[in-house]
C-alpha atoms as a PDB file:
ATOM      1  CA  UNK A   1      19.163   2.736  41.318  1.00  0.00           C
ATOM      2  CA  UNK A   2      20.043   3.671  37.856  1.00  0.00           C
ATOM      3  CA  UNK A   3      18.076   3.406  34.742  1.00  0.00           C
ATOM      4  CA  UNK A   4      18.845   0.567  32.579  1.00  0.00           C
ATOM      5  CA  UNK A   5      19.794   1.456  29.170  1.00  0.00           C
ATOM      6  CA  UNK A   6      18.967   0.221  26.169  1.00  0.00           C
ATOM      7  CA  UNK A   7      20.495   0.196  22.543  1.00  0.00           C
ATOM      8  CA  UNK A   8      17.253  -0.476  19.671  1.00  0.00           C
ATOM      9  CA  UNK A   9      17.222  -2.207  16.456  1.00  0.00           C
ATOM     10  CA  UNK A  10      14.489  -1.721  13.553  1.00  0.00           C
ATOM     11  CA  UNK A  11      14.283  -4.876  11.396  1.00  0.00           C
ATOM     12  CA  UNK A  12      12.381  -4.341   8.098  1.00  0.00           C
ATOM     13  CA  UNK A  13      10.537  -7.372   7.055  1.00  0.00           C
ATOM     14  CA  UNK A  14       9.007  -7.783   3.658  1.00  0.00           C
ATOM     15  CA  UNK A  15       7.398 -10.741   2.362  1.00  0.00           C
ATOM     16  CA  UNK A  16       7.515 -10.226  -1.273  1.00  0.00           C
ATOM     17  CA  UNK A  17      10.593 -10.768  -2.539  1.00  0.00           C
ATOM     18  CA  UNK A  18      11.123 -12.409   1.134  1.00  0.00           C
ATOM     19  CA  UNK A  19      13.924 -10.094   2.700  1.00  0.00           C
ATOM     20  CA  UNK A  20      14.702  -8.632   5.722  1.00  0.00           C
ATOM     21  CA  UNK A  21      16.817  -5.735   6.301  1.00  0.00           C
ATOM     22  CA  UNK A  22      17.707  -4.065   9.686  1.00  0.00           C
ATOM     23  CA  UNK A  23      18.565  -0.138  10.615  1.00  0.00           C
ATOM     24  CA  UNK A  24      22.301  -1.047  10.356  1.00  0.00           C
ATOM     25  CA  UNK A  25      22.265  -2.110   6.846  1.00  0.00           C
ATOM     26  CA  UNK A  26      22.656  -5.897   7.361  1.00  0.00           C
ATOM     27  CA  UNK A  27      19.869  -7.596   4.619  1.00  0.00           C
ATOM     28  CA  UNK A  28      19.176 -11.355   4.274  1.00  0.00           C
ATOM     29  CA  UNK A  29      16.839 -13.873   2.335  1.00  0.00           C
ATOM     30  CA  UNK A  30      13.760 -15.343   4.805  1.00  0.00           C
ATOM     31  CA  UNK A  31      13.653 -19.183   3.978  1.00  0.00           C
ATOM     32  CA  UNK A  32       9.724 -20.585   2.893  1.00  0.00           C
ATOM     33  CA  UNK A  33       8.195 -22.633   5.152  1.00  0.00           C
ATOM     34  CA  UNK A  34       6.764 -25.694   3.779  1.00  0.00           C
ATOM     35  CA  UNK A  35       4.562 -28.036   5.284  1.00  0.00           C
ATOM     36  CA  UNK A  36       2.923 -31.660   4.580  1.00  0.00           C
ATOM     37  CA  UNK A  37      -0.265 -30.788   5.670  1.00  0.00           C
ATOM     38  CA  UNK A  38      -0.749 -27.172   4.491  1.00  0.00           C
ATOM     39  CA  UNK A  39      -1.624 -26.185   1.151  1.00  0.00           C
ATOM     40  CA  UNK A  40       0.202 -23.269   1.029  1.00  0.00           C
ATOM     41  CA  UNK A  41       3.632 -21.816   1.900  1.00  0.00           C
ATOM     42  CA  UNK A  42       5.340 -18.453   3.648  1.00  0.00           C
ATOM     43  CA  UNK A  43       7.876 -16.655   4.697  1.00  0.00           C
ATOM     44  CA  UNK A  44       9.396 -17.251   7.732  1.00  0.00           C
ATOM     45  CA  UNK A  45      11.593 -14.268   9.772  1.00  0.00           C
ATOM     46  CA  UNK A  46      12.486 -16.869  12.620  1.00  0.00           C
ATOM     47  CA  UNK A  47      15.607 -17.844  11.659  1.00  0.00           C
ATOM     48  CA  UNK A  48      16.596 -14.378  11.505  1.00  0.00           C
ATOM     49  CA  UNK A  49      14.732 -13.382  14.993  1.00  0.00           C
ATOM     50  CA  UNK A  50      17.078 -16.525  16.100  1.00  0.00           C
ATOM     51  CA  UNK A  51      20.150 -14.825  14.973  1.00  0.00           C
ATOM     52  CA  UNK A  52      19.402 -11.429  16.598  1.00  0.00           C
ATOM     53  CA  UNK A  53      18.423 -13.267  19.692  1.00  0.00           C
ATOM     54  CA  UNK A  54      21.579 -14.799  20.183  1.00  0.00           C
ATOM     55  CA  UNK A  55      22.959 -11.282  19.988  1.00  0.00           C
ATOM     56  CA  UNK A  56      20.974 -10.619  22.740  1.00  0.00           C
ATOM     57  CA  UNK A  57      18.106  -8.731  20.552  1.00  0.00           C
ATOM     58  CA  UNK A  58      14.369  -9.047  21.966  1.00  0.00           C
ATOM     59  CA  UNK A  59      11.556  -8.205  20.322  1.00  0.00           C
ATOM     60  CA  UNK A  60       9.569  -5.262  22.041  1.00  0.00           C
ATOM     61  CA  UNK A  61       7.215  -4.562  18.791  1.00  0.00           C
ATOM     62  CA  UNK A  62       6.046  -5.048  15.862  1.00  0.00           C
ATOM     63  CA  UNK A  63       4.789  -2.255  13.415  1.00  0.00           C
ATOM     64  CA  UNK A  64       3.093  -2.966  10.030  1.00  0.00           C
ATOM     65  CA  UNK A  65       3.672  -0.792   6.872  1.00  0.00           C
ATOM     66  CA  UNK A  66       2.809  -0.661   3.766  1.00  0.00           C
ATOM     67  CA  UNK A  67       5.137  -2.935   2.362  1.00  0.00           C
ATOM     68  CA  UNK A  68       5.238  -5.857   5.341  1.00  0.00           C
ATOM     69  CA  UNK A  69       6.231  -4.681   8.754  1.00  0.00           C
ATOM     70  CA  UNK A  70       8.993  -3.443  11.098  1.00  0.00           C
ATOM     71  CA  UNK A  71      10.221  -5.483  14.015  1.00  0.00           C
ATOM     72  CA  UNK A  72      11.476  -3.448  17.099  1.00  0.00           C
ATOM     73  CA  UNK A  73      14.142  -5.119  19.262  1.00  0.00           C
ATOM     74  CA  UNK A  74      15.759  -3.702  22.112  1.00  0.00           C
ATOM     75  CA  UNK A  75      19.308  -4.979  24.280  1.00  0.00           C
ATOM     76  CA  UNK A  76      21.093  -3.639  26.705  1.00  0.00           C
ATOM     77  CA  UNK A  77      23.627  -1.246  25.826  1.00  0.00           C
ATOM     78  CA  UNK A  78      26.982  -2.722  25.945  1.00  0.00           C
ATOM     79  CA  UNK A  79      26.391  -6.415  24.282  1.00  0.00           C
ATOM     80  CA  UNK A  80      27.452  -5.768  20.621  1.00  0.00           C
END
């Protein structure tokens, strides 16, 4: 039985000014989350975890840095 293989993706999260970038130099703005009932409000990377996901992306990681954090996703080779 052969090995699967696997193509990876680094997403670069960081919260101020609220952008994400990935390791193939596509970059986009992370919508705030805003609740009634919480005093505060965030960033949110979902929507973009939602896009890569329906690329067939899943996230295997996360790393944090000094700046916000790095997502790790991994798909099988052959999807894109």
């Amino acid at each position: 039985m052969a090995a699967s293989q696997w193509e990876y993706l680094e997403v670069y999260v960081f919260p101020d000014p609220e952008e994400w970038m990935d390791s193939t130099g596509r970059v986009g703005k992370m919508p705030m989350v805003h609740t009634r009932t919480a005093a505060y409000r965030w960033p949110t990377s979902a929507e973009a975890l939602n896009t890569l996901g329906a690329e067939g992306w899943e996230l295997v990681g996360i790393v944090t840095a000094s700046q916000g954090y790095r997502l790790l996703l991994k798909r099988p080779q052959g999807l894109s």
